[in-house]
C-alpha atoms as a PDB file:
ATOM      1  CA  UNK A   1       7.541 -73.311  27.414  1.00  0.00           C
ATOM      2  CA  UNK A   2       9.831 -75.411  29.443  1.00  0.00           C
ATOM      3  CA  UNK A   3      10.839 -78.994  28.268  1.00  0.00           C
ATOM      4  CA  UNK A   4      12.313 -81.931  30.172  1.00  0.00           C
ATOM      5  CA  UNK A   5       9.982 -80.934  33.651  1.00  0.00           C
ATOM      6  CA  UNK A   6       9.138 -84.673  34.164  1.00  0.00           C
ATOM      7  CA  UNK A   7      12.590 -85.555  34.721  1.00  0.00           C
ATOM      8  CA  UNK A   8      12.955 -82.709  36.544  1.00  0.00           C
ATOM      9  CA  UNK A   9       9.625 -83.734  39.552  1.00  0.00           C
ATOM     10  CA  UNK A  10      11.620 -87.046  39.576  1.00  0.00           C
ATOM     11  CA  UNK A  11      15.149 -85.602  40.291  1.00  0.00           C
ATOM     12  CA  UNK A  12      13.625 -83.300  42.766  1.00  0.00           C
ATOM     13  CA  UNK A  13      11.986 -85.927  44.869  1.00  0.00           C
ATOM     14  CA  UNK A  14      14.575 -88.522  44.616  1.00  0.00           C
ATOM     15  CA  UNK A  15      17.171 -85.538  45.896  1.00  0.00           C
ATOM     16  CA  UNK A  16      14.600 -84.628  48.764  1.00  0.00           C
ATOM     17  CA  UNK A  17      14.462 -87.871  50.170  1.00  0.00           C
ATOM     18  CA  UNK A  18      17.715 -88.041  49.920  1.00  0.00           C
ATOM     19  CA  UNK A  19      18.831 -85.125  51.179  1.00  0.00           C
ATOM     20  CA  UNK A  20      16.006 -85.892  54.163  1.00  0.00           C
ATOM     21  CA  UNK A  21      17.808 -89.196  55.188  1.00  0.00           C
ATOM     22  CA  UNK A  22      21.480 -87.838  55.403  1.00  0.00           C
ATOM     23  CA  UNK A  23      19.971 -85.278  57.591  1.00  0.00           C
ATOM     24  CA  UNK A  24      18.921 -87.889  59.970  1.00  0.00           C
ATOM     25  CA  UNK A  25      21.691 -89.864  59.761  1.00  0.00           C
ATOM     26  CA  UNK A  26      23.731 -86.249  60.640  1.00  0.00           C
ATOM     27  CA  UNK A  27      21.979 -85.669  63.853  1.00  0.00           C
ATOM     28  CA  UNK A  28      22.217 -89.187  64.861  1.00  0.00           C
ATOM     29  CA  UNK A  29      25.679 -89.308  64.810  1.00  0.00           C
ATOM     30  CA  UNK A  30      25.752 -85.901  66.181  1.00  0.00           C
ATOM     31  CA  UNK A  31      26.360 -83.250  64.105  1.00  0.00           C
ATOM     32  CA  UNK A  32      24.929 -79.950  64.215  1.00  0.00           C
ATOM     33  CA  UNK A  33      24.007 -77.133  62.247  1.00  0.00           C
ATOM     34  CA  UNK A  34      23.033 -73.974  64.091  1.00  0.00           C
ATOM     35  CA  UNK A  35      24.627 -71.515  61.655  1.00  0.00           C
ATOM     36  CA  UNK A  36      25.436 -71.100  58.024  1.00  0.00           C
ATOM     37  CA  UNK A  37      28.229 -68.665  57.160  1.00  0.00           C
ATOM     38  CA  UNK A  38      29.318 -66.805  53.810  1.00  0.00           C
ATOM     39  CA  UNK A  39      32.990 -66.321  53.162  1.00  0.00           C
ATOM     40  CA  UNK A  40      33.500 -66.372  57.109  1.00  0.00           C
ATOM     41  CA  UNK A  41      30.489 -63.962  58.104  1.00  0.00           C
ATOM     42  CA  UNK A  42      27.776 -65.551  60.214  1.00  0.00           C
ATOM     43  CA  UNK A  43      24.421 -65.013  58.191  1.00  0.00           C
ATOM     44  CA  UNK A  44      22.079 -67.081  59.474  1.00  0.00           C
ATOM     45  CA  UNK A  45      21.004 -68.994  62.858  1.00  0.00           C
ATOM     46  CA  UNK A  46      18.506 -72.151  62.048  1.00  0.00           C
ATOM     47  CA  UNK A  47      17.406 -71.359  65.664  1.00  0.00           C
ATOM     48  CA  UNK A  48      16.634 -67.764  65.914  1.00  0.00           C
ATOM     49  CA  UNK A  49      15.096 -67.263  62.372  1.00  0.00           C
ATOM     50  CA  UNK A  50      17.709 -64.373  62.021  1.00  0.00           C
ATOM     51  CA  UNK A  51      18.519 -64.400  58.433  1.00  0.00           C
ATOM     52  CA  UNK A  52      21.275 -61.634  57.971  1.00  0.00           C
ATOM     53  CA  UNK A  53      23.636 -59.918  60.315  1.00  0.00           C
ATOM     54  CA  UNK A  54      23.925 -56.162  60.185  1.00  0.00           C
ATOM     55  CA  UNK A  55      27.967 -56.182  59.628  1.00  0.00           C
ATOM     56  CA  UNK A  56      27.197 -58.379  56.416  1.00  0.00           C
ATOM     57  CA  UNK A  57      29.085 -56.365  53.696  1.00  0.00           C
ATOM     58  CA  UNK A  58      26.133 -55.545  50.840  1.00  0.00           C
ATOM     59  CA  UNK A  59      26.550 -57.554  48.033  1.00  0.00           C
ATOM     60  CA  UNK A  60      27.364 -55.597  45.134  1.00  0.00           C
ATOM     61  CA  UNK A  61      24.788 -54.372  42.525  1.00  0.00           C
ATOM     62  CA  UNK A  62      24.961 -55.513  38.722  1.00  0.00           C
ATOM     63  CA  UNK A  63      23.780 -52.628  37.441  1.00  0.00           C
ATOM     64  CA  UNK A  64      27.419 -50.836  38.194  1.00  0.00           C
ATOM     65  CA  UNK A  65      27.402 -47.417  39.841  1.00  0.00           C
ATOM     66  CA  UNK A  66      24.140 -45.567  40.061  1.00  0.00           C
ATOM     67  CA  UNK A  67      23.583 -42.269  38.850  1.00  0.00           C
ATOM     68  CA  UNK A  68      21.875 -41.448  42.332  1.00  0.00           C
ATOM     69  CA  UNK A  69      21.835 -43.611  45.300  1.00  0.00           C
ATOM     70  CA  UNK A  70      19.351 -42.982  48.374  1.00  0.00           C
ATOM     71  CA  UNK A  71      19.878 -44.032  51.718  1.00  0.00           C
ATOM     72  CA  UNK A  72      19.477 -42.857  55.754  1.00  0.00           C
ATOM     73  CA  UNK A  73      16.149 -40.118  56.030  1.00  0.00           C
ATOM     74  CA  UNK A  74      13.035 -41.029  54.189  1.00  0.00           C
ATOM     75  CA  UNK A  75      13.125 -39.224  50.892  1.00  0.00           C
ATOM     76  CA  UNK A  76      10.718 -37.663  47.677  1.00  0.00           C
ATOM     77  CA  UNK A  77      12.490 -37.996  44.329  1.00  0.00           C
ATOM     78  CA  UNK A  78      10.504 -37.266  41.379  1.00  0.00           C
ATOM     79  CA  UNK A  79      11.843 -38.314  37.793  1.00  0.00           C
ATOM     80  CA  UNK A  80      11.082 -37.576  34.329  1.00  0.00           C
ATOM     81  CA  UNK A  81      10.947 -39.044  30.871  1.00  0.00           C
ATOM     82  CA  UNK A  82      10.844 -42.488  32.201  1.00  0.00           C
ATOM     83  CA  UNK A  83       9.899 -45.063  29.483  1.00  0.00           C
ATOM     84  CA  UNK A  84      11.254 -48.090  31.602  1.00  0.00           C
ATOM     85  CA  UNK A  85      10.823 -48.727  35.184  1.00  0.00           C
ATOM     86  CA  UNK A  86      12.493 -52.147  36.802  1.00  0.00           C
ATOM     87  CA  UNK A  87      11.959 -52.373  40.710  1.00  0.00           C
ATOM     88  CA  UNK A  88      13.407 -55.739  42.674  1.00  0.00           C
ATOM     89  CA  UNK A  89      12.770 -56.009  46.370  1.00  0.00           C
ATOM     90  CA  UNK A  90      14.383 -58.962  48.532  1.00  0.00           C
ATOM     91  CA  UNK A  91      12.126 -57.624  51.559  1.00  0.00           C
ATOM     92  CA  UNK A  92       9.775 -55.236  53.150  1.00  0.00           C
ATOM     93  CA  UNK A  93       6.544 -53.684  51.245  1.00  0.00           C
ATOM     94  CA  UNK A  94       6.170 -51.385  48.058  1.00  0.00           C
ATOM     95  CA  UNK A  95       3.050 -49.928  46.791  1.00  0.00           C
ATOM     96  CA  UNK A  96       2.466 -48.180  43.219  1.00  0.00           C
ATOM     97  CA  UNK A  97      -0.209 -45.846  43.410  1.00  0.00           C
ATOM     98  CA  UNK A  98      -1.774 -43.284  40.877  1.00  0.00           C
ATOM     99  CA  UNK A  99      -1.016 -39.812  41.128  1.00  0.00           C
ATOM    100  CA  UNK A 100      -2.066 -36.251  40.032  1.00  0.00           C
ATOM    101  CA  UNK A 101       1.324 -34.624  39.292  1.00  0.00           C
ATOM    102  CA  UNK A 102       3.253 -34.614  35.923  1.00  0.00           C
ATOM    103  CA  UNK A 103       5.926 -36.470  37.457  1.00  0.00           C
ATOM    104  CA  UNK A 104       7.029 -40.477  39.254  1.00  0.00           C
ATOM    105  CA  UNK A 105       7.958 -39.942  42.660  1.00  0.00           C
ATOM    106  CA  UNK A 106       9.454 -42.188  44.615  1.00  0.00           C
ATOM    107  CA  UNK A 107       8.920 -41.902  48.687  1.00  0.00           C
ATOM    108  CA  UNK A 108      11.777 -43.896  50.495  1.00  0.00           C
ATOM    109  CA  UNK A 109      11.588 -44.371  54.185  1.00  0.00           C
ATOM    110  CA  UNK A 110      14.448 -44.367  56.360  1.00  0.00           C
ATOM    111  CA  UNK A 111      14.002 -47.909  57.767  1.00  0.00           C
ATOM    112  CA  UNK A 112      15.440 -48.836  54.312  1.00  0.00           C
ATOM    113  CA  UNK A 113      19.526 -48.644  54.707  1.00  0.00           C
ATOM    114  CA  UNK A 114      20.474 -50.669  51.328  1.00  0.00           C
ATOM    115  CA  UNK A 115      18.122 -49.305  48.787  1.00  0.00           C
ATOM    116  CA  UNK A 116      19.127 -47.581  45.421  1.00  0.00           C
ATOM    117  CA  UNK A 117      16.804 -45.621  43.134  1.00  0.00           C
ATOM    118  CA  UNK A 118      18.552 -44.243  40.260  1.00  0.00           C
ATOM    119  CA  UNK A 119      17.011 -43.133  36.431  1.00  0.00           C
ATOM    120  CA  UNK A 120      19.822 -44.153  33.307  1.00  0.00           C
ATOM    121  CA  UNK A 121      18.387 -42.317  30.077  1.00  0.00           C
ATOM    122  CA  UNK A 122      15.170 -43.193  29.911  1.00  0.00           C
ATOM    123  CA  UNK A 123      15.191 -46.793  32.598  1.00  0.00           C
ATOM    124  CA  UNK A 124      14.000 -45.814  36.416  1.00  0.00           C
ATOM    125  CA  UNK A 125      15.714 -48.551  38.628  1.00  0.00           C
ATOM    126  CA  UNK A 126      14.360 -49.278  42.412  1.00  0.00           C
ATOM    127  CA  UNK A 127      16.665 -52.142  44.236  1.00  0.00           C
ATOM    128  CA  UNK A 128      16.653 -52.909  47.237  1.00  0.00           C
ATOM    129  CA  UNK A 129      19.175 -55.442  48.743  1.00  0.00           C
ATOM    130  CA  UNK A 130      18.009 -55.421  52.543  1.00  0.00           C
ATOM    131  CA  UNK A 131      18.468 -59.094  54.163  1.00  0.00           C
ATOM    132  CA  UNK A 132      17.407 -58.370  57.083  1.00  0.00           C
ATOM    133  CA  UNK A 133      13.938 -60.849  58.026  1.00  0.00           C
ATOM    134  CA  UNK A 134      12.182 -58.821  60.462  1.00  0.00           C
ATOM    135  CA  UNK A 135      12.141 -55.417  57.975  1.00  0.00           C
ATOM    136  CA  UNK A 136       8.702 -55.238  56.547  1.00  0.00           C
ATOM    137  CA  UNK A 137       6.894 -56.279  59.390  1.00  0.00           C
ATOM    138  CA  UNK A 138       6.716 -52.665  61.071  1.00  0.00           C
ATOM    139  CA  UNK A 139       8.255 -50.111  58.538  1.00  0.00           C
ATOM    140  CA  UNK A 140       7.121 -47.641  56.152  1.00  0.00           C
ATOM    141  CA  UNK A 141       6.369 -49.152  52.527  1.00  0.00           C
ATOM    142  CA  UNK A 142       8.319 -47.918  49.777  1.00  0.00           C
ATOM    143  CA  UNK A 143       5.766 -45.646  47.794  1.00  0.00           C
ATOM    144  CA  UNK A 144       6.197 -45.319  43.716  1.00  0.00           C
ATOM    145  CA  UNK A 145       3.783 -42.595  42.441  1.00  0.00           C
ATOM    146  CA  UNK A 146       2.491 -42.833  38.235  1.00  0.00           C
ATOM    147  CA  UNK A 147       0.908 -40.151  36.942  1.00  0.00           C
ATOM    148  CA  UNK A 148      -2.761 -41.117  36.007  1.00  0.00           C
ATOM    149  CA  UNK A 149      -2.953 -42.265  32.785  1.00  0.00           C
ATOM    150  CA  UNK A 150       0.822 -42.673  32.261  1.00  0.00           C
ATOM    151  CA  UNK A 151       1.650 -45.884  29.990  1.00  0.00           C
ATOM    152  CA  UNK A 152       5.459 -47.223  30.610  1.00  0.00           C
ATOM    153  CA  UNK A 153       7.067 -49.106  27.276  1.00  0.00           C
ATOM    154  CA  UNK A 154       7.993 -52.093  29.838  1.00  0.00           C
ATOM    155  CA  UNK A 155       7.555 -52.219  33.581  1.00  0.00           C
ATOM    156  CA  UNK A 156       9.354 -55.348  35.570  1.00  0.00           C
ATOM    157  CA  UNK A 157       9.070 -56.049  39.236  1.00  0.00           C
ATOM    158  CA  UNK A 158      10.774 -58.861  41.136  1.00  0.00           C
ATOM    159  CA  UNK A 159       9.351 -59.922  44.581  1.00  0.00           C
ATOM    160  CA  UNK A 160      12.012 -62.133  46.573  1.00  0.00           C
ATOM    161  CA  UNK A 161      10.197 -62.291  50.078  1.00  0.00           C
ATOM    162  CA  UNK A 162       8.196 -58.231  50.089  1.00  0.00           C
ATOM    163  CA  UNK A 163       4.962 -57.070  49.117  1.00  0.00           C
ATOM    164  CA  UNK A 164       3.684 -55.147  46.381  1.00  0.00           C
ATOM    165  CA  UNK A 165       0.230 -53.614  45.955  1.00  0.00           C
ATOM    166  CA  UNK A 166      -0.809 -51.860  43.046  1.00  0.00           C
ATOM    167  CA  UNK A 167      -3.142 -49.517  41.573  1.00  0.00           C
ATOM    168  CA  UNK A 168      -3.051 -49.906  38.127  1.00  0.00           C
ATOM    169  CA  UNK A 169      -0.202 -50.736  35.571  1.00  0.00           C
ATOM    170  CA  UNK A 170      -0.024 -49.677  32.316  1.00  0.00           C
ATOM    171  CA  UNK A 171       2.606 -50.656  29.613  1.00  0.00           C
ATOM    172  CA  UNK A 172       3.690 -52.174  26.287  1.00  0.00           C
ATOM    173  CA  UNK A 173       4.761 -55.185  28.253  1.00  0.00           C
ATOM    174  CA  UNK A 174       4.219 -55.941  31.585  1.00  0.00           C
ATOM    175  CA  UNK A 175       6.331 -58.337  33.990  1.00  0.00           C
ATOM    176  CA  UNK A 176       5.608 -59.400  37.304  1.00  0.00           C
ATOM    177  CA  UNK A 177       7.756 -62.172  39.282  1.00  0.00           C
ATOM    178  CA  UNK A 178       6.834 -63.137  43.047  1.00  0.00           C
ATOM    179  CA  UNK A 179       9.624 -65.699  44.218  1.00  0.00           C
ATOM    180  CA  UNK A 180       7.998 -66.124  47.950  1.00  0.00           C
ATOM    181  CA  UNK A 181       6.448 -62.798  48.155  1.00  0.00           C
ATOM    182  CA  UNK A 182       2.661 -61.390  47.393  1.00  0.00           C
ATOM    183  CA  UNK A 183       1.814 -59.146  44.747  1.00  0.00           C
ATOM    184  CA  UNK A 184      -1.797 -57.836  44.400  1.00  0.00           C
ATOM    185  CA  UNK A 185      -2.960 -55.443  41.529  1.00  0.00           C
ATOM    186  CA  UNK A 186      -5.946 -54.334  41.115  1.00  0.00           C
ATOM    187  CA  UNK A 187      -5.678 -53.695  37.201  1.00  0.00           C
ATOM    188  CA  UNK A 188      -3.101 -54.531  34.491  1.00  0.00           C
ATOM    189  CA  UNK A 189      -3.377 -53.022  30.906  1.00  0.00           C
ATOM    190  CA  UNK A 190      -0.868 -53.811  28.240  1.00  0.00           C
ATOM    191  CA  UNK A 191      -0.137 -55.126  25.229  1.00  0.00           C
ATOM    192  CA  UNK A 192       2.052 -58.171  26.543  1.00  0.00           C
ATOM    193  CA  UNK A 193       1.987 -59.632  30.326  1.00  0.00           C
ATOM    194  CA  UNK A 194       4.192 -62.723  32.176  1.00  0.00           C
ATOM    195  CA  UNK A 195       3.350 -63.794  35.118  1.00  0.00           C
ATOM    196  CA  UNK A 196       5.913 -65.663  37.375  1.00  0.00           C
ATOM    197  CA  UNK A 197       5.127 -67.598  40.998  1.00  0.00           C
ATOM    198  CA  UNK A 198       7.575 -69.637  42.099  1.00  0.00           C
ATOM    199  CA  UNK A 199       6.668 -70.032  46.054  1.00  0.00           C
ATOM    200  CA  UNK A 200       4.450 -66.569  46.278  1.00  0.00           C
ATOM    201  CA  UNK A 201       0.940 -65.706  45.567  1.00  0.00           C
ATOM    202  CA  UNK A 202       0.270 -63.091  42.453  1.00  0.00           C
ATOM    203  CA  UNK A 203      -3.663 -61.352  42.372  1.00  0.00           C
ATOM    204  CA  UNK A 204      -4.222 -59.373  39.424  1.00  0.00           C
ATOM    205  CA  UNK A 205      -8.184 -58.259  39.578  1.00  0.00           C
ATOM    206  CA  UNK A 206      -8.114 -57.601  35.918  1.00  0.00           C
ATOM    207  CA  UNK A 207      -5.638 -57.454  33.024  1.00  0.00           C
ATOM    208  CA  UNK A 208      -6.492 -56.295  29.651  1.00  0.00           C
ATOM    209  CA  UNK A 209      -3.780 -58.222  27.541  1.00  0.00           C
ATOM    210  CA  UNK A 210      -3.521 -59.745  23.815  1.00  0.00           C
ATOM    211  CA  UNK A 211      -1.038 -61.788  24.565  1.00  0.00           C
ATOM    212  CA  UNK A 212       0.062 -63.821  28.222  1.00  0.00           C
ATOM    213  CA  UNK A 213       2.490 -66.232  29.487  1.00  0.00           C
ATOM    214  CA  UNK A 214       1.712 -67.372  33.272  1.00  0.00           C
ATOM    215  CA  UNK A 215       3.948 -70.296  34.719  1.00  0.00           C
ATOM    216  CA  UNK A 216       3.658 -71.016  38.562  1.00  0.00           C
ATOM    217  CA  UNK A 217       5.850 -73.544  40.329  1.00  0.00           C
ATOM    218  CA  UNK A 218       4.329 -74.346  43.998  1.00  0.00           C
ATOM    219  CA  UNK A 219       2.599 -71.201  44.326  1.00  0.00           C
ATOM    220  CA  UNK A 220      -0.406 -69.164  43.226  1.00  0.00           C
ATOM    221  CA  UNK A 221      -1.823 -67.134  40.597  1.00  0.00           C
ATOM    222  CA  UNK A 222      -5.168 -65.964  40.648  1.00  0.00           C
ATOM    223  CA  UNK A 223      -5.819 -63.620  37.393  1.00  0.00           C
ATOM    224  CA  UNK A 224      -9.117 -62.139  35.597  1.00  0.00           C
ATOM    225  CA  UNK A 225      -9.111 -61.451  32.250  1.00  0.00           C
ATOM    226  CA  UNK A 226     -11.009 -58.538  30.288  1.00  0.00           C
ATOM    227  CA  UNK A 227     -13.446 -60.336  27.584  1.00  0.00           C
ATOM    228  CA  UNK A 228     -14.997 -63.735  27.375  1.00  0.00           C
ATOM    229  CA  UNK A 229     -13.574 -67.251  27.750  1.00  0.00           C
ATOM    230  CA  UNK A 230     -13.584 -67.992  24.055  1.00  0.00           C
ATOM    231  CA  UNK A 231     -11.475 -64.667  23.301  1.00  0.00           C
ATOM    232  CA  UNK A 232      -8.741 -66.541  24.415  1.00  0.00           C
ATOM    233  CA  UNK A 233      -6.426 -69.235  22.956  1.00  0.00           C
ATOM    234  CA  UNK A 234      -5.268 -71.040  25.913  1.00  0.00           C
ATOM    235  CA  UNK A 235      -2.105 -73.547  25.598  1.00  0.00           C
ATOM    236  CA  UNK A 236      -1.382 -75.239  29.451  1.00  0.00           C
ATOM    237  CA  UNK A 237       0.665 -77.481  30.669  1.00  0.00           C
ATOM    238  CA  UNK A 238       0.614 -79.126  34.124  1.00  0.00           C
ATOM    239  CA  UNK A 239       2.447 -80.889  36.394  1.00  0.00           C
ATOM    240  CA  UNK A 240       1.070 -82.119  40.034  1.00  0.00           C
ATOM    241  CA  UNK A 241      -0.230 -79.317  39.800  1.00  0.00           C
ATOM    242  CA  UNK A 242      -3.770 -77.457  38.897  1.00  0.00           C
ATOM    243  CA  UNK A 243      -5.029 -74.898  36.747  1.00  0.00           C
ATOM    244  CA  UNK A 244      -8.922 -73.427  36.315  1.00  0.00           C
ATOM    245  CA  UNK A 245      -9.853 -71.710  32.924  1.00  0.00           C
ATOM    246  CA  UNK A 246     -13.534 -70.350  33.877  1.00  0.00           C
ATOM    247  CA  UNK A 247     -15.419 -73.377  35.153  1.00  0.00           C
ATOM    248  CA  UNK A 248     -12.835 -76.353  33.903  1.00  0.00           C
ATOM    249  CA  UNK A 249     -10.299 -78.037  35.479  1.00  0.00           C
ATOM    250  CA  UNK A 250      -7.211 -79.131  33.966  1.00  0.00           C
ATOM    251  CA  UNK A 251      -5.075 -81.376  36.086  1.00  0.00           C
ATOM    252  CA  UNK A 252      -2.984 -84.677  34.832  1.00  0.00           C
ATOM    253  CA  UNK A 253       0.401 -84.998  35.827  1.00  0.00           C
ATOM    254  CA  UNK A 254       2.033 -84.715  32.051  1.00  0.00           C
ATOM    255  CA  UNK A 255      -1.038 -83.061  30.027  1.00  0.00           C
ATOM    256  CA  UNK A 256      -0.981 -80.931  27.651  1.00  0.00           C
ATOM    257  CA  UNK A 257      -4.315 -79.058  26.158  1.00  0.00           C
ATOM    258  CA  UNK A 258      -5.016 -76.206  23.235  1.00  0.00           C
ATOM    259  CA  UNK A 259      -8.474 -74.242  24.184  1.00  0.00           C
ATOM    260  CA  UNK A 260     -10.248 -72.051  21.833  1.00  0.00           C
ATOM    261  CA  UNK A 261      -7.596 -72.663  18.976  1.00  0.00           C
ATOM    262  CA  UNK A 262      -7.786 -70.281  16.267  1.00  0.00           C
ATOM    263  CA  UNK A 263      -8.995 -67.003  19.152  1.00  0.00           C
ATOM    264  CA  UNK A 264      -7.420 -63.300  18.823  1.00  0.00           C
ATOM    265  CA  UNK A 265      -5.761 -63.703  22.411  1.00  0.00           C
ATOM    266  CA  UNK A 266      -3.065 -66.082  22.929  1.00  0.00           C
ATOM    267  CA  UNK A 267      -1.869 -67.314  26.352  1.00  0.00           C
ATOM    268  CA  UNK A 268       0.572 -70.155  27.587  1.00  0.00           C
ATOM    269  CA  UNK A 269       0.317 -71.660  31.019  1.00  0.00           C
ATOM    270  CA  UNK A 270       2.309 -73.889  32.830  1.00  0.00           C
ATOM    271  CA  UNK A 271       2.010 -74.786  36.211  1.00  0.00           C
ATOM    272  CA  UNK A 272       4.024 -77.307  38.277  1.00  0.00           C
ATOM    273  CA  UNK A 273       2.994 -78.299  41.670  1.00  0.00           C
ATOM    274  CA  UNK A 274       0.766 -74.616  42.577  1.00  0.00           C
ATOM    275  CA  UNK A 275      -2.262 -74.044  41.387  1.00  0.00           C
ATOM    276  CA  UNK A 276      -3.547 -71.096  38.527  1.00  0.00           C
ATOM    277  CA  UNK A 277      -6.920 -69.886  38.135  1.00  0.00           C
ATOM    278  CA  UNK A 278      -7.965 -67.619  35.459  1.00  0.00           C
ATOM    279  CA  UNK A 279     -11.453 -65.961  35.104  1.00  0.00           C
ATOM    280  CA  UNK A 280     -13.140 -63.561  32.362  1.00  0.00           C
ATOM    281  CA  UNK A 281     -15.405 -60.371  33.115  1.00  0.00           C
ATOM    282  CA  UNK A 282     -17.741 -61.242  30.636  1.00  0.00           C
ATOM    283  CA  UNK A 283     -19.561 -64.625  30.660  1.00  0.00           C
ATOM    284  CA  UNK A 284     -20.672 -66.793  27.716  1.00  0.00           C
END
């Protein structure tokens, strides 16, 4: 778990305030800020909510040349032998659904220009690097099918500003981050899980997990968990913010509490100015 966060809720307000009054002192002696540009390209107007401009040059991938890149007219690729699967989406929607074929297929729609979906040995990779603010709100979702039943060693997803709905997610560790995005799943089963809000909302409907570690900045995680309250050791931390385990609160800016020491399950929570709330499928 993170150390030092006290410090950090002081520096943060003490720089908002004061980043607050030289932005009033700006305007009153005139200034202006209608755009902000990148290396002499125009990407965004405070005025028109346009984030990106379509002549932006794409900003290059870290994962060095894919095997297979996908782009233009909405596409089926189906893959094979695929222990690892990492998807990252800046914007528009994905769903992962449950299939009856033998193989993951990936359904691409056309609306997507700057999209890459590539398999490495035995990693699938799905990145999108759109910027542009309106996609999402009329295309075509980007559709990953899993094989019923199929378990993944480690599945990641990374939720800038899209969607993701899900059917069900199985793996040996499971990792889901939503930066200002939603992710909703209806079931998570693995061995290992994190959990990651910073601004977004995560909804897992039910997780089947021995071990956990859920941190939320200012946004939301609502999570039920397979069992009974008292399978659980819970560790949390909190900062202005809330979390609910079952029926209890536990809010105090600076507290720190152990529940059910000693249980099989072991989760950490942290939560800084959002809120976390954890239920069980069994009651006591």
């Amino acid at each position: 778990m993170k150390k030092g966060w006290k410090a950090g809720w002081i520096i943060a307000g003490v720089a908002a305030v004061t980043g607050g009054m030289f932005c009033i002192a700006g305007v009153a002696l005139g200034g202006r800020a209608d755009t902000i540009e990148f290396n002499g390209e125009h990407v965004f107007d405070l005025f028109s909510g346009e984030l990106f401009e379509d002549d932006l040059s794409e900003v290059a991938s870290p994962y060095g040349a894919p095997e297979e890149q996908y782009t233009g007219s909405e596409r089926e690729n189906l893959f094979t032998d695929v222990k690892r699967m990492e998807v990252e989406m800046s914007v528009g929607e994905i769903i992962v659904e449950e299939t009856d074929g033998a193989e993951i297929q990936v359904t691409i729609p056309e609306d997507f220009r700057k999209i890459q979906c590539y398999q490495d040995g035995e990693k699938l990779m799905i990145e999108n690097t759109e910027r542009k603010s309106k996609l999402g709100k009329s295309v075509d979702p980007v559709v990953i099918g899993i094989p019923k039943g199929y378990r993944l060693e480690a599945f990641q997803c990374e939720i800038a500003a899209g969607e993701f709905t899900g059917d069900k997610l199985r793996g040996g560790h499971v990792e889901i981050s939503a930066g200002a995005g939603d992710v909703t799943i209806e079931k998570v089963d693995a061995t290992t899980m994190t959990l990651e809000a910073g601004a977004g909302e995560i909804d897992i409907m039910e997780a089947v997990v021995s071990e956990g570690e859920i941190e939320c900045g200012m946004g939301e995680i609502y999570l039920t968990l397979a069992g009974k309250e008292t399978d659980y050791e819970c560790f949390t931390e909190c900062g202005m913010g809330s979390v609910w385990i079952g029926d209890e609160e536990y809010t105090a800016l600076g507290s720190e509490k152990r529940i059910h020491p000693g249980a099989e399950k072991k989760l950490a929570i942290e939560c800084g100015a959002g809120e976390i709330t954890i239920d069980f499928s069994e009651q006591e």
